[in-house]
Structures are given as structure tokens and as C-alpha cells.
N, C-alpha and C. Protein backbone atom coordinates (compact mmCIF):
# COMPACT_ATOMS: atom_id res chain seq x y z
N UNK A 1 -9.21 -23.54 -80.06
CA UNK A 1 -8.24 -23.34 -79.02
C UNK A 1 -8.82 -22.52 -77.87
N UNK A 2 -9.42 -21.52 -78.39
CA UNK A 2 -10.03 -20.38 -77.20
C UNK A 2 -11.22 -21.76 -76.42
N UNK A 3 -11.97 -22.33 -76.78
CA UNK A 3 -12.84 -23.11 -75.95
C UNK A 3 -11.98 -24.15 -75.40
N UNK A 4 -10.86 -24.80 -75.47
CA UNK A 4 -10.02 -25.53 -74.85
C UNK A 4 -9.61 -24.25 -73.82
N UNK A 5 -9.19 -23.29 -73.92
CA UNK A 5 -8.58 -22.91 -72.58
C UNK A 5 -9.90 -22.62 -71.92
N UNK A 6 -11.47 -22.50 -72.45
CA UNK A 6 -12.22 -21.85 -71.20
C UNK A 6 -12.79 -23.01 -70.46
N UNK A 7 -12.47 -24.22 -71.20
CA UNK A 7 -13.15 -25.45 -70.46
C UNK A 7 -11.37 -25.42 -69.00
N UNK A 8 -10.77 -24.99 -69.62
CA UNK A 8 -9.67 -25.29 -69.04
C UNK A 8 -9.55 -24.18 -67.36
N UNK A 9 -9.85 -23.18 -67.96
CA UNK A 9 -10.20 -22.49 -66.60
C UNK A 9 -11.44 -22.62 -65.78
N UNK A 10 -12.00 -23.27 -66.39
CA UNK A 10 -12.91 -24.09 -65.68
C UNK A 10 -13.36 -25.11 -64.55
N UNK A 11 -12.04 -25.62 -65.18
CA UNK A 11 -11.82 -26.71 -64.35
C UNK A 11 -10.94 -26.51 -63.34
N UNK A 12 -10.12 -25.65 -63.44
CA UNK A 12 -9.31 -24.79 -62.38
C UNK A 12 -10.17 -24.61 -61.34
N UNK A 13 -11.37 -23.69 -61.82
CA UNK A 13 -12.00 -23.18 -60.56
C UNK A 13 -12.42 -24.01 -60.22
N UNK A 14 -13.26 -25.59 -60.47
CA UNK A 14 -13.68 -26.59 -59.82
C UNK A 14 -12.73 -26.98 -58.96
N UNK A 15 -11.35 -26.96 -59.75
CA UNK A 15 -10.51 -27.66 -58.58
C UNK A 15 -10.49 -26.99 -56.99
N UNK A 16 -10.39 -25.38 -57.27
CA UNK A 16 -10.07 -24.76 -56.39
C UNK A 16 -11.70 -25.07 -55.37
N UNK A 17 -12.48 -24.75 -55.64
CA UNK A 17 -13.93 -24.69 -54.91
C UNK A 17 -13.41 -26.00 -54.25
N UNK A 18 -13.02 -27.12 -54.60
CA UNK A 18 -13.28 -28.38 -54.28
C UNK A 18 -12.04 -28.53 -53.28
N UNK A 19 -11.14 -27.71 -53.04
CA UNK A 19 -10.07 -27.69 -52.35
C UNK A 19 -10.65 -26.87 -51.08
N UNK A 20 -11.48 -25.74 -51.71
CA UNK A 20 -11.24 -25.19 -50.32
C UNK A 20 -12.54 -25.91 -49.89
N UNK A 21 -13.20 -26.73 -50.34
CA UNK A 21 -14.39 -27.66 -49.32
C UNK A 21 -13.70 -28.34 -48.34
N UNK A 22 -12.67 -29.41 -49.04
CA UNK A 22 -11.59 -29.91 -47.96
C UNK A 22 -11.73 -29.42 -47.35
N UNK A 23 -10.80 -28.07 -47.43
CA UNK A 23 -9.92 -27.36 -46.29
C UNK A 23 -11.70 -26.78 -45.26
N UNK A 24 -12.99 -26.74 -45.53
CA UNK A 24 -13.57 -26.28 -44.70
C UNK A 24 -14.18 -27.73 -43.76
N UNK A 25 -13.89 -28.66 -44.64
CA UNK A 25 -14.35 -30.13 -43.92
C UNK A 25 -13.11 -30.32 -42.93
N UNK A 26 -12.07 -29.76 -43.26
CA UNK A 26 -11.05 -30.40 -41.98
C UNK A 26 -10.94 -29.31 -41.03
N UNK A 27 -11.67 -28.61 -40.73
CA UNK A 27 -11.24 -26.90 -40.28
C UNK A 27 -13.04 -27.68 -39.15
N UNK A 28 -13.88 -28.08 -39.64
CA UNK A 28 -15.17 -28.96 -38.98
C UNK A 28 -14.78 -29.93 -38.16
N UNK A 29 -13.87 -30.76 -38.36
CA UNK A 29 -13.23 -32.03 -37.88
C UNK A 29 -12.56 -31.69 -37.34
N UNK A 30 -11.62 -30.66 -37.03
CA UNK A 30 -11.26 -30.55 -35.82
C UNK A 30 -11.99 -29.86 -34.80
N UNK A 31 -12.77 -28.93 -34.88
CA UNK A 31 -13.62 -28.34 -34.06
C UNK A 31 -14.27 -29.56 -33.50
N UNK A 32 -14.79 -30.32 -34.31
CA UNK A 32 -15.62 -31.28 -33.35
C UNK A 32 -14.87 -32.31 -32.51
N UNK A 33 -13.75 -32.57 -33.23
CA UNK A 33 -12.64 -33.36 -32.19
C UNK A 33 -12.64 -32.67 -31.09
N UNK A 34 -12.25 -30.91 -31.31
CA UNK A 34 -12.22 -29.78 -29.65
C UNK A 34 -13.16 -29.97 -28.95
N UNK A 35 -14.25 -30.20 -29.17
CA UNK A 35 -15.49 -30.12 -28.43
C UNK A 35 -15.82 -31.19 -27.58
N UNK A 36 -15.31 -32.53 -28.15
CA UNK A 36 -15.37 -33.80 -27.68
C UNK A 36 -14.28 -33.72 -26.80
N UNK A 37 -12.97 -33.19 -27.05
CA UNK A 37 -12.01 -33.69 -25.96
C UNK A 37 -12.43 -32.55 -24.92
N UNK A 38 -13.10 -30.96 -25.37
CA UNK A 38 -13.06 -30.48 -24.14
C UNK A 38 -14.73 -30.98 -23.19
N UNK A 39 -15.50 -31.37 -24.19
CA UNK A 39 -16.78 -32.52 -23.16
C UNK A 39 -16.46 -33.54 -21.84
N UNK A 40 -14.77 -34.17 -22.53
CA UNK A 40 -14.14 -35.04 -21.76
C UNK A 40 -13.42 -34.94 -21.15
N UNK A 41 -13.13 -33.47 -20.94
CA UNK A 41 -12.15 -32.74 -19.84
C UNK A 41 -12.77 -32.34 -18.29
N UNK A 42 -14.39 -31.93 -18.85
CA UNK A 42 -15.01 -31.15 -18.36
C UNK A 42 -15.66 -32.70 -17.57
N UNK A 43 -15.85 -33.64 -17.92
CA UNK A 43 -16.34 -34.83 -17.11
C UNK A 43 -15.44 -35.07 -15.82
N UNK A 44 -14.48 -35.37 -16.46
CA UNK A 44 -13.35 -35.63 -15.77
C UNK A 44 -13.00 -34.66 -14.71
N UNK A 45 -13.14 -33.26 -15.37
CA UNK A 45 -13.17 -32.90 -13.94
C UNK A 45 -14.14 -32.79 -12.96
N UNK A 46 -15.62 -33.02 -13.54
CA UNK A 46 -16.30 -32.82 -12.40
C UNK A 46 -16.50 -34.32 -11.56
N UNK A 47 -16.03 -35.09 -12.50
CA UNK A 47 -15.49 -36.33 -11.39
C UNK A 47 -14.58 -36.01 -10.33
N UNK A 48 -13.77 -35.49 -10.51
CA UNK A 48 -12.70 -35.81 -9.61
C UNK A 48 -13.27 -34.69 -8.22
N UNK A 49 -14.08 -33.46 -8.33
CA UNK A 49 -14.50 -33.19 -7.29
C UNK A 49 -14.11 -31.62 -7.03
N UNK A 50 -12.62 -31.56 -7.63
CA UNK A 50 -12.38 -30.32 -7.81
C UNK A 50 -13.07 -28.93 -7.51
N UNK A 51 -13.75 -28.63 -8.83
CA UNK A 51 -14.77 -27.63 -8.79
C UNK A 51 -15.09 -27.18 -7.43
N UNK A 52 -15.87 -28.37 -6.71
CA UNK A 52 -16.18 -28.44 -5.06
C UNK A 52 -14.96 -27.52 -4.46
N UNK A 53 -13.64 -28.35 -4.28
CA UNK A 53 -12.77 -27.81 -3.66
C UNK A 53 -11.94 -26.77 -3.94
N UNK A 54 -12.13 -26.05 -5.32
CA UNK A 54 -11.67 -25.13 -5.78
C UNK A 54 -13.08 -23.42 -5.27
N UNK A 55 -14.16 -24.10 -5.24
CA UNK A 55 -15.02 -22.97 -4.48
C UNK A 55 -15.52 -22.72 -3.16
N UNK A 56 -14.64 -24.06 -2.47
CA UNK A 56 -14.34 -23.97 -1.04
C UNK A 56 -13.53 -23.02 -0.52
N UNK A 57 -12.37 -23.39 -1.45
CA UNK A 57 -11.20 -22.47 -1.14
C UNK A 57 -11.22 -20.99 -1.71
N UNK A 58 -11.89 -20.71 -2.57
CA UNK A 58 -12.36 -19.69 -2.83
C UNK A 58 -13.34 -18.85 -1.70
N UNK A 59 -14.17 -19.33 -1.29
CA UNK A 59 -14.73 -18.41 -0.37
C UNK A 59 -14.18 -18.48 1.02
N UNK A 60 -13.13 -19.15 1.40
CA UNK A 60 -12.54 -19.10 2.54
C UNK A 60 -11.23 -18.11 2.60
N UNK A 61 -10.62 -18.04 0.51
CA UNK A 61 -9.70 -16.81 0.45
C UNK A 61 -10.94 -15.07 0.60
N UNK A 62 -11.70 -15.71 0.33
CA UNK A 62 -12.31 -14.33 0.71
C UNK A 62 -12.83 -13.76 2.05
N UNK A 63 -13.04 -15.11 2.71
CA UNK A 63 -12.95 -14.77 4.40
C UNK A 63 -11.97 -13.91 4.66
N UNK A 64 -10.82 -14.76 4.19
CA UNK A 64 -9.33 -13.97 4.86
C UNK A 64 -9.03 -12.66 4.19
N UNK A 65 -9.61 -12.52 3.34
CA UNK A 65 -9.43 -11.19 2.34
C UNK A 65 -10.20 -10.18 3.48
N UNK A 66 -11.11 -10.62 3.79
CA UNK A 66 -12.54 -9.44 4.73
C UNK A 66 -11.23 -9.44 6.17
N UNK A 67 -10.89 -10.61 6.74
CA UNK A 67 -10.13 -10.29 7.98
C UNK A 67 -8.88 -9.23 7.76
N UNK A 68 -8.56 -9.58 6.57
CA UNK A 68 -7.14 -8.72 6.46
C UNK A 68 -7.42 -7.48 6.08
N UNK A 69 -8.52 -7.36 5.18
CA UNK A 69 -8.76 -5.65 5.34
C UNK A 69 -9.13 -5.26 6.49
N UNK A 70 -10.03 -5.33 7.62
CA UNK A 70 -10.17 -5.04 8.47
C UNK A 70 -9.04 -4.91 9.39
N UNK A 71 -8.39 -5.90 9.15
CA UNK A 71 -6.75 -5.61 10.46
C UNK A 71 -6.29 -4.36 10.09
N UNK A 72 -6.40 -4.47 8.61
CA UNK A 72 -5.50 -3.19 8.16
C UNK A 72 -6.06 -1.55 8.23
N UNK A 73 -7.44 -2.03 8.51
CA UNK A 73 -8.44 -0.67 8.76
C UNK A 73 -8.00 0.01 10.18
N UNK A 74 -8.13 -1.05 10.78
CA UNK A 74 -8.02 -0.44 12.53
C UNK A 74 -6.73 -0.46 12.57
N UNK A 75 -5.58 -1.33 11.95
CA UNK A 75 -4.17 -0.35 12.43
C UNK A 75 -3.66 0.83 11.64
N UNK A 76 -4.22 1.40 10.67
CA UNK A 76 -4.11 2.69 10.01
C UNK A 76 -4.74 3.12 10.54
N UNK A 77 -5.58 2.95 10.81
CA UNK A 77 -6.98 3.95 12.19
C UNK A 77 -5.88 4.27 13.57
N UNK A 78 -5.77 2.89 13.72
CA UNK A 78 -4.76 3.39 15.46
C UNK A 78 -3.55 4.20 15.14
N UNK A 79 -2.61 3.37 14.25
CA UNK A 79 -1.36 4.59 13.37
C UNK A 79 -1.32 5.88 13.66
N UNK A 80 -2.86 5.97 13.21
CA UNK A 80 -2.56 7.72 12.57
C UNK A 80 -2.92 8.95 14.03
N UNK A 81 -3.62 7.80 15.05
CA UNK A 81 -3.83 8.54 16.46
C UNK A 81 -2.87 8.77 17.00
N UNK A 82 -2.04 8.19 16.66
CA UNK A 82 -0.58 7.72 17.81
C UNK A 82 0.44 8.80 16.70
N UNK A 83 0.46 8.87 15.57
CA UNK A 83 1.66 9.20 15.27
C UNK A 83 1.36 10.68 14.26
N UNK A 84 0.24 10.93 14.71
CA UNK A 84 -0.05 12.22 13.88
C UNK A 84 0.43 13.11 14.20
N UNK A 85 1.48 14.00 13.37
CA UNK A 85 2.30 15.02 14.10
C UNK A 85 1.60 16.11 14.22
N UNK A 86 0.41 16.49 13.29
CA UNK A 86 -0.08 17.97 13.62
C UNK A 86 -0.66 17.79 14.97
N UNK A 87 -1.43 16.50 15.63
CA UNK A 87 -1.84 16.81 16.90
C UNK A 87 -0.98 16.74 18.12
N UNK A 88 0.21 16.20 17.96
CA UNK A 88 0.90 16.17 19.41
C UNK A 88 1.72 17.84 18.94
N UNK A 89 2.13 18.15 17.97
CA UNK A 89 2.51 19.38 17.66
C UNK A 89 1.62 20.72 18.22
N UNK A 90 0.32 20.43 17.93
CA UNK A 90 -0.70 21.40 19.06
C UNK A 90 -0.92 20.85 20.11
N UNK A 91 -0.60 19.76 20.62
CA UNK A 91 -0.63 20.18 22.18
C UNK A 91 0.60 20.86 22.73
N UNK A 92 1.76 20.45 22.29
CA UNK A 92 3.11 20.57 22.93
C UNK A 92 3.13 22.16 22.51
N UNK A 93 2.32 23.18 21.86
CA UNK A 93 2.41 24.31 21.27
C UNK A 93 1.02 24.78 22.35
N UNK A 94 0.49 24.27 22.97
CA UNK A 94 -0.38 24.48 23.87
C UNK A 94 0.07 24.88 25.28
N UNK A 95 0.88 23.55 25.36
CA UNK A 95 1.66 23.48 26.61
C UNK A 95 2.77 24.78 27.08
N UNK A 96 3.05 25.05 25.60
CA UNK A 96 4.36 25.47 25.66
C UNK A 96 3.85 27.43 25.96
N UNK A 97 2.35 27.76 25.60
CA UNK A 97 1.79 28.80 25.56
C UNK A 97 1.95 29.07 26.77
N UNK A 98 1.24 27.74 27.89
CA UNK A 98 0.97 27.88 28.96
C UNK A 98 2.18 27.81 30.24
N UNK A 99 2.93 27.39 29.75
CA UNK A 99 4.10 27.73 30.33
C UNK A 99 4.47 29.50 30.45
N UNK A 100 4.46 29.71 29.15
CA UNK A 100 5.28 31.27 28.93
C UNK A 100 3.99 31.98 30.05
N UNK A 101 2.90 31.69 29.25
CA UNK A 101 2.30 32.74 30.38
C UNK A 101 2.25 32.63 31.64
N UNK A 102 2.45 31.33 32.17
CA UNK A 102 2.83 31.37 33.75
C UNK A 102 4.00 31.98 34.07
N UNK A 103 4.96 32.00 33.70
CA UNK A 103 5.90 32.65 33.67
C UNK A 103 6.56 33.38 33.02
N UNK A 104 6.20 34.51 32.32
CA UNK A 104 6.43 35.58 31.65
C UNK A 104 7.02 35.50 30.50
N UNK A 105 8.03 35.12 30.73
CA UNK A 105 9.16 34.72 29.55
C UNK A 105 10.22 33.55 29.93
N UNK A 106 10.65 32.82 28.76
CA UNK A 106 11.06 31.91 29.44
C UNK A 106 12.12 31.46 27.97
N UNK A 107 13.52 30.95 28.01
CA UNK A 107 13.99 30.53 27.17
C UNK A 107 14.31 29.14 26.54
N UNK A 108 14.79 28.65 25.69
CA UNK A 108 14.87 27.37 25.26
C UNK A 108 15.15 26.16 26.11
N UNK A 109 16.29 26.95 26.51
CA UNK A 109 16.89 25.68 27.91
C UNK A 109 15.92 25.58 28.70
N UNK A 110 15.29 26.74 29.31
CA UNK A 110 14.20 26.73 30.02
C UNK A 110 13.11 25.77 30.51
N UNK A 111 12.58 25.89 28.95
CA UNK A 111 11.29 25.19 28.44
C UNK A 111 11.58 23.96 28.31
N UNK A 112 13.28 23.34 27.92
CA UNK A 112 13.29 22.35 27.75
C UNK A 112 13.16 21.26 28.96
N UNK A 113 13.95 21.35 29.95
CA UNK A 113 13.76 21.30 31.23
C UNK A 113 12.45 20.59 31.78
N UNK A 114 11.80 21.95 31.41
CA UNK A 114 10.10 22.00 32.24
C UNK A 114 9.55 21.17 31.57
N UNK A 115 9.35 21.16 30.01
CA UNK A 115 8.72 20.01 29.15
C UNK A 115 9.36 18.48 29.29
N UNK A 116 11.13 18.51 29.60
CA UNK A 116 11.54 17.00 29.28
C UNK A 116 11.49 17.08 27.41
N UNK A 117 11.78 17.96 27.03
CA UNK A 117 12.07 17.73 25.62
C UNK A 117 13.34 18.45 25.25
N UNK A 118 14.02 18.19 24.26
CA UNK A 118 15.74 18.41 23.71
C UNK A 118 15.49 19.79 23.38
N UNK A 119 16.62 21.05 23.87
CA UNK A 119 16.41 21.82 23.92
C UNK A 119 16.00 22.46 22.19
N UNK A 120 16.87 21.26 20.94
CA UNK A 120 16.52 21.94 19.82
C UNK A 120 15.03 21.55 19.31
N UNK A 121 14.36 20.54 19.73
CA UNK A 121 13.20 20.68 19.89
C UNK A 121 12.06 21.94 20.23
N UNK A 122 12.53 22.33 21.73
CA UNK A 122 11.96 23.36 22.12
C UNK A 122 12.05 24.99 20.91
N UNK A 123 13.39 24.77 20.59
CA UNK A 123 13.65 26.07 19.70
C UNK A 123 12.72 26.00 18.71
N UNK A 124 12.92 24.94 18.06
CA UNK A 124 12.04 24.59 16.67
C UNK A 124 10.15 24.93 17.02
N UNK A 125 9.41 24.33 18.22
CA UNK A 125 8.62 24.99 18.47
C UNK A 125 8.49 26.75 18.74
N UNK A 126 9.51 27.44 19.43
CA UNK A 126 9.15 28.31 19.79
C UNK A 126 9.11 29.54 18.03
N UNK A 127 10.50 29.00 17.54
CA UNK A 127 10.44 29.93 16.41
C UNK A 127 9.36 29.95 15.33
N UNK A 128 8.62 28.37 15.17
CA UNK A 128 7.38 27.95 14.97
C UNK A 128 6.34 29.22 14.76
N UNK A 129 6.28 29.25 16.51
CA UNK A 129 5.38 30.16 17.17
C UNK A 129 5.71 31.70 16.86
N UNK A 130 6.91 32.19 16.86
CA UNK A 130 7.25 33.43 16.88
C UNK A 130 7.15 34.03 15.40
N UNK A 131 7.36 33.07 14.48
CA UNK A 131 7.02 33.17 13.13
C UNK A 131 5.72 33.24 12.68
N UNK A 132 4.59 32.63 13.61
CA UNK A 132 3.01 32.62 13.22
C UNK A 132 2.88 34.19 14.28
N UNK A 133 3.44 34.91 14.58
CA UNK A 133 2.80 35.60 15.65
C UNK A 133 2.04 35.42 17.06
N UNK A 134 2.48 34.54 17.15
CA UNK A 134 2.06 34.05 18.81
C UNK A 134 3.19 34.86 19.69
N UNK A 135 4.28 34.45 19.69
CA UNK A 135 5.51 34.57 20.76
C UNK A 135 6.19 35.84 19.77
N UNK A 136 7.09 36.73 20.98
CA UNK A 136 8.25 37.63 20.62
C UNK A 136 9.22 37.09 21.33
N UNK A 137 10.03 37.16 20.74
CA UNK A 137 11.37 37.16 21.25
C UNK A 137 12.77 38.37 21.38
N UNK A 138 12.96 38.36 22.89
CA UNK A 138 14.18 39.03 23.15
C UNK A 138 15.37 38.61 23.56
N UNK A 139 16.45 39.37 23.20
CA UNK A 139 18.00 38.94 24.07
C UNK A 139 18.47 39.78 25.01
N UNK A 140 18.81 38.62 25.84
CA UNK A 140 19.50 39.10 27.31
C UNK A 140 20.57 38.67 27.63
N UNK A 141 21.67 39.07 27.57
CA UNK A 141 23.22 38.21 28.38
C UNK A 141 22.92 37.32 27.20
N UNK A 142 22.86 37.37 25.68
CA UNK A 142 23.00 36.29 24.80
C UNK A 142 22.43 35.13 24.79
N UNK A 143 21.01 34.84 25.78
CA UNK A 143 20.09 34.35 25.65
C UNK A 143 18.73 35.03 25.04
N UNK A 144 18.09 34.26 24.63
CA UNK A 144 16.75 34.48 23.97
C UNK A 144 15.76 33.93 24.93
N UNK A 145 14.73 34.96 24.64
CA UNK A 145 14.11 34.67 25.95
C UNK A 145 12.75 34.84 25.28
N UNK A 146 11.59 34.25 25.18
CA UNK A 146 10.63 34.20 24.15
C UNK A 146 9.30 34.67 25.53
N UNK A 147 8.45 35.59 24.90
CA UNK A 147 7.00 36.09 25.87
C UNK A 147 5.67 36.01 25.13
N UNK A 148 4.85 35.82 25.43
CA UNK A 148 3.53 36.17 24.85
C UNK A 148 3.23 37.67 24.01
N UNK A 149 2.92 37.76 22.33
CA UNK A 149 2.48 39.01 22.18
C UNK A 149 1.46 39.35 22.53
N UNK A 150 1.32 40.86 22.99
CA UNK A 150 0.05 41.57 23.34
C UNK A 150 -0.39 42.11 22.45
């Protein structure tokens, strides 16, 4: 009995070895089917021309890629001349020096006037200034009247 079951597991494992050969012969057969249909993909397309017109258009999106960064270089370049507030902020804080010292002291309404800018504008510069120590400010008749410190 014991040699009937070892012929018997025996043959088990033949079966199994012999199963998974199948399974590695059909696991081959399709790979080589893949290979053939993608051989015949790859014909096909270089028939049709594609490729060509797919690396045409490729280096002509990269033309436009080089133009469009560049547009975008020089109008962030021009942007930032035109709309940079720390520099029109020092001139108009320049201007506004040279005013007072031509004329001694001078107040918001004043300045606004002489510059053409809204008088809360002008305030916002002067207290700016009077806060960094540039300008003092005094009151007269309930105006403020801002001078150069000495």
C-alpha cells in the first residue's frame, strides 16, 4: 500500500511539472504574438509618415515655447519698471523733500496741490517720512504743517 501511494505522489508531481510547462508555453505564445503585432504596429506606422510629422510638430512646439518665454521675459522685465512701487515711492519722497525745503514748511493740502496728488496720498507720504526721521511735524490753526529735521 505505502508504494502505491508513493508511485501515486509521484505522479502528482509529474502532473503538476507538466502543467506548469503548459502554463510557461502559453505565457511564450503570447509574448511572441505581442511582439509580432507590436513589429506590425510599428510598420504601419512608419508607413503612414507620422513619426515625420509628429517631430515636425514637435520642434515647431518648441519654437513657440522659446517665443513665449521670451515675451514673457521682457513683459515682466517692462512690468516691474513701470509698476515698482519702491521706486516711484522714492522719487515722489524726493520730490516731496524738495519741496519742503524750498519752502520751509508746508502742509498736506499744500503739497497736494503742488504735486497733483490726493491730499491722503500726500499724508501717507509725509507721515512715512516723519516716522523714518526725515520730516517734523507741527500744528497751527489745526493744520499740520510738516519741515525738514535739523
Amino acid at each position: 500500500m505505502m508504494n502505491f501511494l508513493k508511485s501515486r505522489k509521484m505522479d502528482q508531481e509529474k502532473l503538476d511539472s507538466v502543467s506548469e510547462l503548459e502554463k510557461i508555453r502559453e505565457i511564450e505564445k503570447e509574448k511572441s504574438v505581442n511582439q509580432r503585432l507590436e513589429s506590425i504596429i510599428f510598420q504601419k506606422f512608419e508607413e503612414t509618415g507620422l513619426e515625420e510629422k509628429i517631430n515636425d510638430m514637435h520642434s515647431r512646439l518648441e519654437e513657440v515655447s522659446g517665443k513665449m518665454d521670451e515675451l514673457m521675459f521682457l513683459y515682466q522685465s517692462n512690468s516691474r519698471v513701470k509698476t515698482n512701487p519702491s521706486v516711484r515711492k522714492l522719487k515722489v519722497k524726493e520730490m516731496v523733500n524738495l519741496l519742503i525745503q524750498q519752502h520751509g514748511s508746508l502742509s498736506a493740502p499744500q503739497l497736494s496741490d503742488m504735486m497733483n496728488l490726493s491730499r491722503t496720498r500726500c499724508s501717507e507720504y509725509l507721515k512715512e517720512m516723519e516716522l523714518k526721521g526725515v520730516l517734523v511735524s507741527e500744528l497751527k490753526c489745526r493744520k499740520k504743517f510738516y519741515k525738514i529735521r535739523h
